[in-house]
PDB file of N, CA and C in Angstrom:
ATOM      1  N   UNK A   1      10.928   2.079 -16.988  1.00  0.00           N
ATOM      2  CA  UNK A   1      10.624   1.656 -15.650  1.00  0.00           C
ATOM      3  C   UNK A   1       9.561   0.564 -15.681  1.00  0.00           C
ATOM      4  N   UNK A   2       8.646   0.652 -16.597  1.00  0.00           N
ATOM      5  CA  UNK A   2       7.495  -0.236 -16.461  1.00  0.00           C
ATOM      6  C   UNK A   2       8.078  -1.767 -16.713  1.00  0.00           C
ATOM      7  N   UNK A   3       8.889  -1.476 -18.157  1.00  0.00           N
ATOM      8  CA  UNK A   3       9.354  -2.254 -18.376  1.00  0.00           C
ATOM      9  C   UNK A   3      10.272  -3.864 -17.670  1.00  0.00           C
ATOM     10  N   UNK A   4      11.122  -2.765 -16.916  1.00  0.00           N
ATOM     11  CA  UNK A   4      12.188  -3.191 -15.577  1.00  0.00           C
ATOM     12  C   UNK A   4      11.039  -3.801 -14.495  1.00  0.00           C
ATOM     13  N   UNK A   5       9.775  -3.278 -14.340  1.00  0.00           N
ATOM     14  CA  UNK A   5       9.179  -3.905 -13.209  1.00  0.00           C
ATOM     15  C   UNK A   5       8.671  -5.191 -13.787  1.00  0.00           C
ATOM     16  N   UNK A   6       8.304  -5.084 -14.979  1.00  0.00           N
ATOM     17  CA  UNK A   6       7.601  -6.405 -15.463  1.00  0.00           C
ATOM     18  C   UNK A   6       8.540  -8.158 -15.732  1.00  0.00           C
ATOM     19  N   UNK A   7       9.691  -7.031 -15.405  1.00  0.00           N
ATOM     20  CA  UNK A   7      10.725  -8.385 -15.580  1.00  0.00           C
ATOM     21  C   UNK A   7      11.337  -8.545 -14.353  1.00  0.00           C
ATOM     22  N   UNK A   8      10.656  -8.238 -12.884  1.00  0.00           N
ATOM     23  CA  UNK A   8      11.619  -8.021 -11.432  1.00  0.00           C
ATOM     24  C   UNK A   8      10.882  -9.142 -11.096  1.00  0.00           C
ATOM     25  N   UNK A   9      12.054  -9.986 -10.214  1.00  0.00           N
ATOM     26  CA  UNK A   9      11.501 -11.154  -9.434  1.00  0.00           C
ATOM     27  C   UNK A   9      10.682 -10.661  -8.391  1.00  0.00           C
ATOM     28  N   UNK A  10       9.462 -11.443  -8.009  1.00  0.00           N
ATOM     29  CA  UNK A  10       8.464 -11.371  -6.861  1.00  0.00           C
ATOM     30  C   UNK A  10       9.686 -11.318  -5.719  1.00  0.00           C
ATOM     31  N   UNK A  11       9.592 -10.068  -4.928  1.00  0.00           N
ATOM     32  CA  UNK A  11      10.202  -9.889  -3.617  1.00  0.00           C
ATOM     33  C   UNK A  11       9.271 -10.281  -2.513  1.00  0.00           C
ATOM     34  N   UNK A  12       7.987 -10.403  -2.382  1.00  0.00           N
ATOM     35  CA  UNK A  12       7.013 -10.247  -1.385  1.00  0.00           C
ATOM     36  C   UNK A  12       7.154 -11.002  -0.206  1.00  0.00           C
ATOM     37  N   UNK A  13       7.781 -11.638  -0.384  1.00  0.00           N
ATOM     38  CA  UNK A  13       7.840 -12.845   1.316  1.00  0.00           C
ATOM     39  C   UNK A  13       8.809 -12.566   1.268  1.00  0.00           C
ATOM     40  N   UNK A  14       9.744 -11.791   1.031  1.00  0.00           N
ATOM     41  CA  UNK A  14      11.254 -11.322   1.414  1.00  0.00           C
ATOM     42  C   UNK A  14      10.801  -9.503   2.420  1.00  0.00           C
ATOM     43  N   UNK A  15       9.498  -9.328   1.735  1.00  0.00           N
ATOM     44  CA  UNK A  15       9.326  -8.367   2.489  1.00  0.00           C
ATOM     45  C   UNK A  15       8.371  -8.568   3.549  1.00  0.00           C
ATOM     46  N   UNK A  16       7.729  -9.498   3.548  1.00  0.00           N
ATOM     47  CA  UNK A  16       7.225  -9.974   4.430  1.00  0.00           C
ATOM     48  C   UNK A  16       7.825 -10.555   6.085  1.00  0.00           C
ATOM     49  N   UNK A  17       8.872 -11.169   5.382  1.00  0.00           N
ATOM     50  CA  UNK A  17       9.675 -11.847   6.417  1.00  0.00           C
ATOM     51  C   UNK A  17      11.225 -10.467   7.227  1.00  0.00           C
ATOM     52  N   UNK A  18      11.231  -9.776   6.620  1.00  0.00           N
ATOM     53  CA  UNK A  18      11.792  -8.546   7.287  1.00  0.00           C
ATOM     54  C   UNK A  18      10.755  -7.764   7.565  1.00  0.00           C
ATOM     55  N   UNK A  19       9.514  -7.173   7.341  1.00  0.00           N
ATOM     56  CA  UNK A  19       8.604  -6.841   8.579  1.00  0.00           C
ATOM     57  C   UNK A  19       8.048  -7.091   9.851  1.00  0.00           C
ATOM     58  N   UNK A  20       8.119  -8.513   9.321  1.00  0.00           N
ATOM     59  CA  UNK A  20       7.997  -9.249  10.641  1.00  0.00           C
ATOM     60  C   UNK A  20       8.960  -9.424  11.413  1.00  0.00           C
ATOM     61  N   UNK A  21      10.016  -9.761  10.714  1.00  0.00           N
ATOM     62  CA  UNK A  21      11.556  -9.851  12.160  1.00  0.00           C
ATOM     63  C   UNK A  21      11.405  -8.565  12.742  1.00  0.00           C
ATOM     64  N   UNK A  22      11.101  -7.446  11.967  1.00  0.00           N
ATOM     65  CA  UNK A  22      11.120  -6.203  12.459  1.00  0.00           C
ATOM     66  C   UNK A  22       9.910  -5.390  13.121  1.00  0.00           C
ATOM     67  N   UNK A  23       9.342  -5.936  13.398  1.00  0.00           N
ATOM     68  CA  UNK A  23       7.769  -5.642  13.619  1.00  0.00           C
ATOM     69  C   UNK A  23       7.077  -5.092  13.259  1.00  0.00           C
ATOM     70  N   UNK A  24       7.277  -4.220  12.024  1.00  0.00           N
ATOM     71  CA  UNK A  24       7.036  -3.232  11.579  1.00  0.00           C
ATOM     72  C   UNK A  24       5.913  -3.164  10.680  1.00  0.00           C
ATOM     73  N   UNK A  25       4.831  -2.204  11.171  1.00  0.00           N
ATOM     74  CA  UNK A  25       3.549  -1.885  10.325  1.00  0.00           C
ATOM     75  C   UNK A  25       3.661  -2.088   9.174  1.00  0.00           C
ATOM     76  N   UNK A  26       2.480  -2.406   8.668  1.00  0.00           N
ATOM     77  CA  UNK A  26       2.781  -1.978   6.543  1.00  0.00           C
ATOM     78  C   UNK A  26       1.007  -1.662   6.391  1.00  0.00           C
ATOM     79  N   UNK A  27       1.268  -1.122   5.128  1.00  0.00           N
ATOM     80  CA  UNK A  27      -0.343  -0.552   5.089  1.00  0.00           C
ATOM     81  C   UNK A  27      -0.004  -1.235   3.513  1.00  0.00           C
ATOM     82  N   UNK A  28      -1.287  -1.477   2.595  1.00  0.00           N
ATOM     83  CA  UNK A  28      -1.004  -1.323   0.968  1.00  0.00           C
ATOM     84  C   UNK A  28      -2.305  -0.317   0.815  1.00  0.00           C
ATOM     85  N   UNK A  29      -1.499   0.805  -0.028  1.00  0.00           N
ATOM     86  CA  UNK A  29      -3.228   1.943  -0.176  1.00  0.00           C
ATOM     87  C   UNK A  29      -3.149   2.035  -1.731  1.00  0.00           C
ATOM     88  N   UNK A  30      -4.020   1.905  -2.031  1.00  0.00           N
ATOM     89  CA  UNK A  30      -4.421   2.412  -3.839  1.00  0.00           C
ATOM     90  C   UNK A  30      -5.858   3.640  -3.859  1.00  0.00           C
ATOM     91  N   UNK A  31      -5.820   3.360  -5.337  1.00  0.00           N
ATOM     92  CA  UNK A  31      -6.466   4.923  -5.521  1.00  0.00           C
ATOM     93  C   UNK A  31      -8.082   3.889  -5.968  1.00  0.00           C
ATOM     94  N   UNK A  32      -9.128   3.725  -5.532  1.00  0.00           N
ATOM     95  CA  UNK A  32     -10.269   2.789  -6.405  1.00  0.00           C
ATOM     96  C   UNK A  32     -10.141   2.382  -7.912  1.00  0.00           C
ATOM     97  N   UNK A  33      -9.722   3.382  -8.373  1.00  0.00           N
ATOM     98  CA  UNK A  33      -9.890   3.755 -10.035  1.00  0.00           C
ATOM     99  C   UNK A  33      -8.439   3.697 -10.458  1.00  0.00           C
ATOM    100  N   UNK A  34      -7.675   2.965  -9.658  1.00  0.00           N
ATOM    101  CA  UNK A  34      -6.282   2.588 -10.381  1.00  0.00           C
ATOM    102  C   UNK A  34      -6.461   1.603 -11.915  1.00  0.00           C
ATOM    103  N   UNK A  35      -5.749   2.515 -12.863  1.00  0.00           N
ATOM    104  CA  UNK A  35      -5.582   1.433 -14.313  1.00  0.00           C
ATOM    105  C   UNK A  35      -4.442   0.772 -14.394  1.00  0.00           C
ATOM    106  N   UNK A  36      -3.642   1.216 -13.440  1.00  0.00           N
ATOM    107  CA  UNK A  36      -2.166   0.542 -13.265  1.00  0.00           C
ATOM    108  C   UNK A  36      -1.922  -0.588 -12.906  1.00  0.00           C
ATOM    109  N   UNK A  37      -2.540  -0.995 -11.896  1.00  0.00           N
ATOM    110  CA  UNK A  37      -2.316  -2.099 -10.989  1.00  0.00           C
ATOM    111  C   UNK A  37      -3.592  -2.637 -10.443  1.00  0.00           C
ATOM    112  N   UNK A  38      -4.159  -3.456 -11.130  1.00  0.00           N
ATOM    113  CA  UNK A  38      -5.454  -4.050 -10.652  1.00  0.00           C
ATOM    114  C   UNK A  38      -5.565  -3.951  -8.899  1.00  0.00           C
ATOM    115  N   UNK A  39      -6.567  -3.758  -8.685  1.00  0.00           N
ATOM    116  CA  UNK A  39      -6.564  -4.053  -7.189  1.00  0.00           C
ATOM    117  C   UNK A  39      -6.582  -5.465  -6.536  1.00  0.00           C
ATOM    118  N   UNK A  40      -7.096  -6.251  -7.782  1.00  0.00           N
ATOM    119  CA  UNK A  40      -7.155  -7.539  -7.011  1.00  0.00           C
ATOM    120  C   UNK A  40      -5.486  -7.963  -6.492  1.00  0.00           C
ATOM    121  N   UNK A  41      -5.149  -7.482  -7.682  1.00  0.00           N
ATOM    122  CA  UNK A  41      -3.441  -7.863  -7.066  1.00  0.00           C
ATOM    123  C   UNK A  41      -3.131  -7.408  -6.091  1.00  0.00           C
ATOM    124  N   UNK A  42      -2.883  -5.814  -5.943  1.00  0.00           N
ATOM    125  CA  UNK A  42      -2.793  -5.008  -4.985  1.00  0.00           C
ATOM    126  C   UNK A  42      -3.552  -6.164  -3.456  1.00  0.00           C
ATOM    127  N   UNK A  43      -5.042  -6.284  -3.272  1.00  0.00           N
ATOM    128  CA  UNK A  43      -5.440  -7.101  -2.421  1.00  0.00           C
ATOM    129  C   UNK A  43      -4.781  -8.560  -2.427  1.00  0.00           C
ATOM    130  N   UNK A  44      -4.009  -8.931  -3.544  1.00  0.00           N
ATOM    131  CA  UNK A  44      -3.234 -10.458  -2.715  1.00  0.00           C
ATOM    132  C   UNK A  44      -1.704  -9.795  -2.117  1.00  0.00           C
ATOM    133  N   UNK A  45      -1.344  -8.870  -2.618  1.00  0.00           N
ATOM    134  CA  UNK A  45      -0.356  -8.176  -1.747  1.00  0.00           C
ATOM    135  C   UNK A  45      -0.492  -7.889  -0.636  1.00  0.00           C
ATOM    136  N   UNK A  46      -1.374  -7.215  -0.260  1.00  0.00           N
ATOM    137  CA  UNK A  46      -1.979  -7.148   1.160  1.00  0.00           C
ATOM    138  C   UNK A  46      -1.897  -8.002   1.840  1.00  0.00           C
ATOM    139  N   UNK A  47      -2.393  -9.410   1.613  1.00  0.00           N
ATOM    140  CA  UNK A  47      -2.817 -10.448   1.878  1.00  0.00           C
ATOM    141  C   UNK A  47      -0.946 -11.037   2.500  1.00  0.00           C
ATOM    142  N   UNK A  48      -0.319 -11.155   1.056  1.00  0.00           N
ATOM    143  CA  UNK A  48       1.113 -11.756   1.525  1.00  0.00           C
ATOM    144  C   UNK A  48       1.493 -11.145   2.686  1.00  0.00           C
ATOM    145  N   UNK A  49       0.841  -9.457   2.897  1.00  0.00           N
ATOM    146  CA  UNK A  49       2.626  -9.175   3.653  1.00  0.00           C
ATOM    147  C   UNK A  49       1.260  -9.054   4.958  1.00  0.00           C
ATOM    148  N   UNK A  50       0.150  -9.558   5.313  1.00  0.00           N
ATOM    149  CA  UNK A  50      -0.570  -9.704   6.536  1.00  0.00           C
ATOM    150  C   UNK A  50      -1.121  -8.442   7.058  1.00  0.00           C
ATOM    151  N   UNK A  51      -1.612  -7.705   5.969  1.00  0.00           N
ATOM    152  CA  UNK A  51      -2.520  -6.139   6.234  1.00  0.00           C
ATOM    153  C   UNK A  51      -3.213  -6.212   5.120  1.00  0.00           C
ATOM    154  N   UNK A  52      -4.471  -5.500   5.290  1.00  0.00           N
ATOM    155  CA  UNK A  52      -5.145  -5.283   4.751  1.00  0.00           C
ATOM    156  C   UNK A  52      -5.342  -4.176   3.686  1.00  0.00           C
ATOM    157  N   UNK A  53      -5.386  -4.257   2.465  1.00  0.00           N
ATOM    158  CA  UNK A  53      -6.065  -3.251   1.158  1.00  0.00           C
ATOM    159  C   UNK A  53      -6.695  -1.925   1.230  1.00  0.00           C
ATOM    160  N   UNK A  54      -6.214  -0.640   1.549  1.00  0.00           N
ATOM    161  CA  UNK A  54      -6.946   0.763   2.045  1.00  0.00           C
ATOM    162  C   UNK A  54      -7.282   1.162   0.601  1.00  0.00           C
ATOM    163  N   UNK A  55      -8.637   1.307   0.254  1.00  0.00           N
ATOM    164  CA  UNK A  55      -8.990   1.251  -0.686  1.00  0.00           C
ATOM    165  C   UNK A  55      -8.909   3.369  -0.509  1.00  0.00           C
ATOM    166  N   UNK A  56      -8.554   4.094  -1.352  1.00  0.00           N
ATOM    167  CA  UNK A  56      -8.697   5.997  -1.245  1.00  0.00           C
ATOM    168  C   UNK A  56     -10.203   6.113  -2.814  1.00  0.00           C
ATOM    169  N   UNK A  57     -10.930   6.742  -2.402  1.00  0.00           N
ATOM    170  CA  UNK A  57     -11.723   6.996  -3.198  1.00  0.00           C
ATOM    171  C   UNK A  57     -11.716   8.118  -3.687  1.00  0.00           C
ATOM    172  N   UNK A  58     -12.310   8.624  -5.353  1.00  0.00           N
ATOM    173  CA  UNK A  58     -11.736   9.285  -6.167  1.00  0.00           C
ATOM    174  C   UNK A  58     -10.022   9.606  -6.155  1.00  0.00           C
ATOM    175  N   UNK A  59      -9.463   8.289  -6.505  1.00  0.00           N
ATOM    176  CA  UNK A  59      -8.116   8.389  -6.655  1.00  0.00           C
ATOM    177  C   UNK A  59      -8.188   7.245  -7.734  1.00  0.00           C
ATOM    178  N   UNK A  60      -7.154   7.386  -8.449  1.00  0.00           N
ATOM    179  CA  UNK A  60      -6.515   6.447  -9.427  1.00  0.00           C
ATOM    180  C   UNK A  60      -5.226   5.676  -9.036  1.00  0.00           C
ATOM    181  N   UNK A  61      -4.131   5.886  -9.812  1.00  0.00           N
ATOM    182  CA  UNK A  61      -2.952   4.995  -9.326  1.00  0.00           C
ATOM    183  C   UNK A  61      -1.663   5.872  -8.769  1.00  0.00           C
ATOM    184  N   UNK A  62      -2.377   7.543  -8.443  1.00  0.00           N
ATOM    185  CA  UNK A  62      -1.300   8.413  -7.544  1.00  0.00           C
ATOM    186  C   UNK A  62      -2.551   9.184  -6.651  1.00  0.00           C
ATOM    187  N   UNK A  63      -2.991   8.667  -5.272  1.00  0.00           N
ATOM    188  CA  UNK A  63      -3.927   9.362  -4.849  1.00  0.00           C
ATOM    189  C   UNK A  63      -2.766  10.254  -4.323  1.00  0.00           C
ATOM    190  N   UNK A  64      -1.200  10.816  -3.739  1.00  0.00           N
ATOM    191  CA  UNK A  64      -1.143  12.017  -3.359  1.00  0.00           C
ATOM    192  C   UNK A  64      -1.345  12.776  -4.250  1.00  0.00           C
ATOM    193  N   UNK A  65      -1.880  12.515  -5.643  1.00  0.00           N
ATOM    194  CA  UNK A  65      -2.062  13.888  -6.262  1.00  0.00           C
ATOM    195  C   UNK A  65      -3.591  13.648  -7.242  1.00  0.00           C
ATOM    196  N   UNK A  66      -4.083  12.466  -6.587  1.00  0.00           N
ATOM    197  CA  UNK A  66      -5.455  12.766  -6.968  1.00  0.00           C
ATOM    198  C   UNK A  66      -6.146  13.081  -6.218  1.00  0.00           C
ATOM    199  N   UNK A  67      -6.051  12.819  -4.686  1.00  0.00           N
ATOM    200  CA  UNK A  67      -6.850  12.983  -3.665  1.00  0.00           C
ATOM    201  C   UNK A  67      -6.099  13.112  -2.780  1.00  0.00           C
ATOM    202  N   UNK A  68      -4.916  13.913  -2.338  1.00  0.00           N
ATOM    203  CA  UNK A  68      -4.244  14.221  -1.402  1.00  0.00           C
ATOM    204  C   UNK A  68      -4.926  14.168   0.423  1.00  0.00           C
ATOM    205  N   UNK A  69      -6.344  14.907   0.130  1.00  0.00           N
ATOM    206  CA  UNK A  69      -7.249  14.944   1.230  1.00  0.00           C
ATOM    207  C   UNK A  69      -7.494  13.429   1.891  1.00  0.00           C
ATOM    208  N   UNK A  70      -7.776  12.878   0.754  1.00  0.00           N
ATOM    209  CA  UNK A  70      -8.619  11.643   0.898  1.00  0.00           C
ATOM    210  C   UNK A  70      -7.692  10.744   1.305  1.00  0.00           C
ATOM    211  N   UNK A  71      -6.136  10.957   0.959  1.00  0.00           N
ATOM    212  CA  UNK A  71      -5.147   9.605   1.739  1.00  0.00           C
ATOM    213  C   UNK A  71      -4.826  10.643   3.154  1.00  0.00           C
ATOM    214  N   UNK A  72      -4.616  11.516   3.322  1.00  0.00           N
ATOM    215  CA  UNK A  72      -4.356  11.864   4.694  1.00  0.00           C
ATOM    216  C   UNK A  72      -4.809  11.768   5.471  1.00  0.00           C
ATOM    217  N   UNK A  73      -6.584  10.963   5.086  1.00  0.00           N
ATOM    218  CA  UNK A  73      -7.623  11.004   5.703  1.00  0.00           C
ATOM    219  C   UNK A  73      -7.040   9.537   6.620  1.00  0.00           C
ATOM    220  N   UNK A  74      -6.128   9.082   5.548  1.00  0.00           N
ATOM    221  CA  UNK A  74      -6.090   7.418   5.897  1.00  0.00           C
ATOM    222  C   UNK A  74      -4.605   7.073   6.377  1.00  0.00           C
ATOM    223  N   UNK A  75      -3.772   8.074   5.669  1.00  0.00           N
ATOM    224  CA  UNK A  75      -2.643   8.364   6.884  1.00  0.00           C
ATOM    225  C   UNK A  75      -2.329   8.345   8.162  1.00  0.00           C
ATOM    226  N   UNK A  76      -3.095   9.478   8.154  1.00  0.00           N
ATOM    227  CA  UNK A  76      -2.608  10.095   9.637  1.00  0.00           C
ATOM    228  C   UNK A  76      -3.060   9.351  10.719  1.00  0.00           C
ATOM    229  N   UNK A  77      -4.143   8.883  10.940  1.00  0.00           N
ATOM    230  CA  UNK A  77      -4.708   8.221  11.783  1.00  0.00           C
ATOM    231  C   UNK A  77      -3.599   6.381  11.621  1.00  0.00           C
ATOM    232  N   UNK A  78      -3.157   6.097  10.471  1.00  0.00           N
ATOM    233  CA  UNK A  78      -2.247   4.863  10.837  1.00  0.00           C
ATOM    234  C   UNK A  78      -0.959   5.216  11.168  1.00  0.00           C
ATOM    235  N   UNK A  79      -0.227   6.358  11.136  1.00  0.00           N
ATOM    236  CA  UNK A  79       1.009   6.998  11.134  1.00  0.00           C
ATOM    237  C   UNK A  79       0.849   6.779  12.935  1.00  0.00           C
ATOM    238  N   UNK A  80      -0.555   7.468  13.111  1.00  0.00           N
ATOM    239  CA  UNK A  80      -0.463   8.134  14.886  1.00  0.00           C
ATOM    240  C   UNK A  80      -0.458   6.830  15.590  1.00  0.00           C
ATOM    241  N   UNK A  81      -1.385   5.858  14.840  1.00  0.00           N
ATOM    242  CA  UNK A  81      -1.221   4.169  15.542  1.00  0.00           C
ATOM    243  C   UNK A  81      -0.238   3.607  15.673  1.00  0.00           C
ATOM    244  N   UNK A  82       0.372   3.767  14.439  1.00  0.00           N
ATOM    245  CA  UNK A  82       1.811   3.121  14.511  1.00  0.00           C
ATOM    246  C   UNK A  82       2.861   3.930  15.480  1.00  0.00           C
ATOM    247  N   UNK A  83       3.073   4.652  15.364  1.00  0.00           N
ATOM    248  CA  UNK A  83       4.058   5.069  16.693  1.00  0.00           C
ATOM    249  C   UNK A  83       3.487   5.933  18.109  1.00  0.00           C
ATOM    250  N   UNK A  84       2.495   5.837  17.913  1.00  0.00           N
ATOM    251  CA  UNK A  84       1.952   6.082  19.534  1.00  0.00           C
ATOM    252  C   UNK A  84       1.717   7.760  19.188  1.00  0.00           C
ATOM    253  N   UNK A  85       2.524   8.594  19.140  1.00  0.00           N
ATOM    254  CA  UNK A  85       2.716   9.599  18.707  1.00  0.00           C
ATOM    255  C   UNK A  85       1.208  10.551  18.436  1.00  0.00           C
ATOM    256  N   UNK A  86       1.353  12.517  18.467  1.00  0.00           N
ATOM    257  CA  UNK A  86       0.352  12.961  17.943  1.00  0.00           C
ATOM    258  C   UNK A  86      -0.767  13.419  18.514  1.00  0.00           C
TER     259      UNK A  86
END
């Protein structure tokens, strides 16, 4: 899998440009202490698709299972924004 990602064409303004036709929220969340995926990247991702970087603290590069608490913290409250809902 790692492999396959390191050789996938940049989709990002393809996803960019169907969120937007579609109006549709996007969040990018990482764990602080990700070794996977630098954050700076992660933050120009953000950047492409026009939201901002939710940084989860004491998490690495799977906060539902490093800090389950700590992303629901950051969930729920964008879940309830995004559809009115709750």
């Amino acid at each position: 899998m790692g492999a396959a990602l390191q050789h996938e064409r940049d989709r990002g303004d393809a996803l960019h440009q169907a969120l937007t036709a579609r109006r549709a929220p996007a969040a990018v969340i990482a764990g602080r202490d990700d070794d996977a995926w630098p954050l700076t990247e992660q933050r120009e991702m953000a950047t492409r698709l026009g939201t901002g970087l939710i940084v989860i603290d004491d998490a690495a590069h799977s906060p539902a299972v490093e800090n389950p608490a700590g992303l629901l913290t950051v969930l729920l409250p964008l879940l309830r924004a995004w559809t009115g809902n709750w």
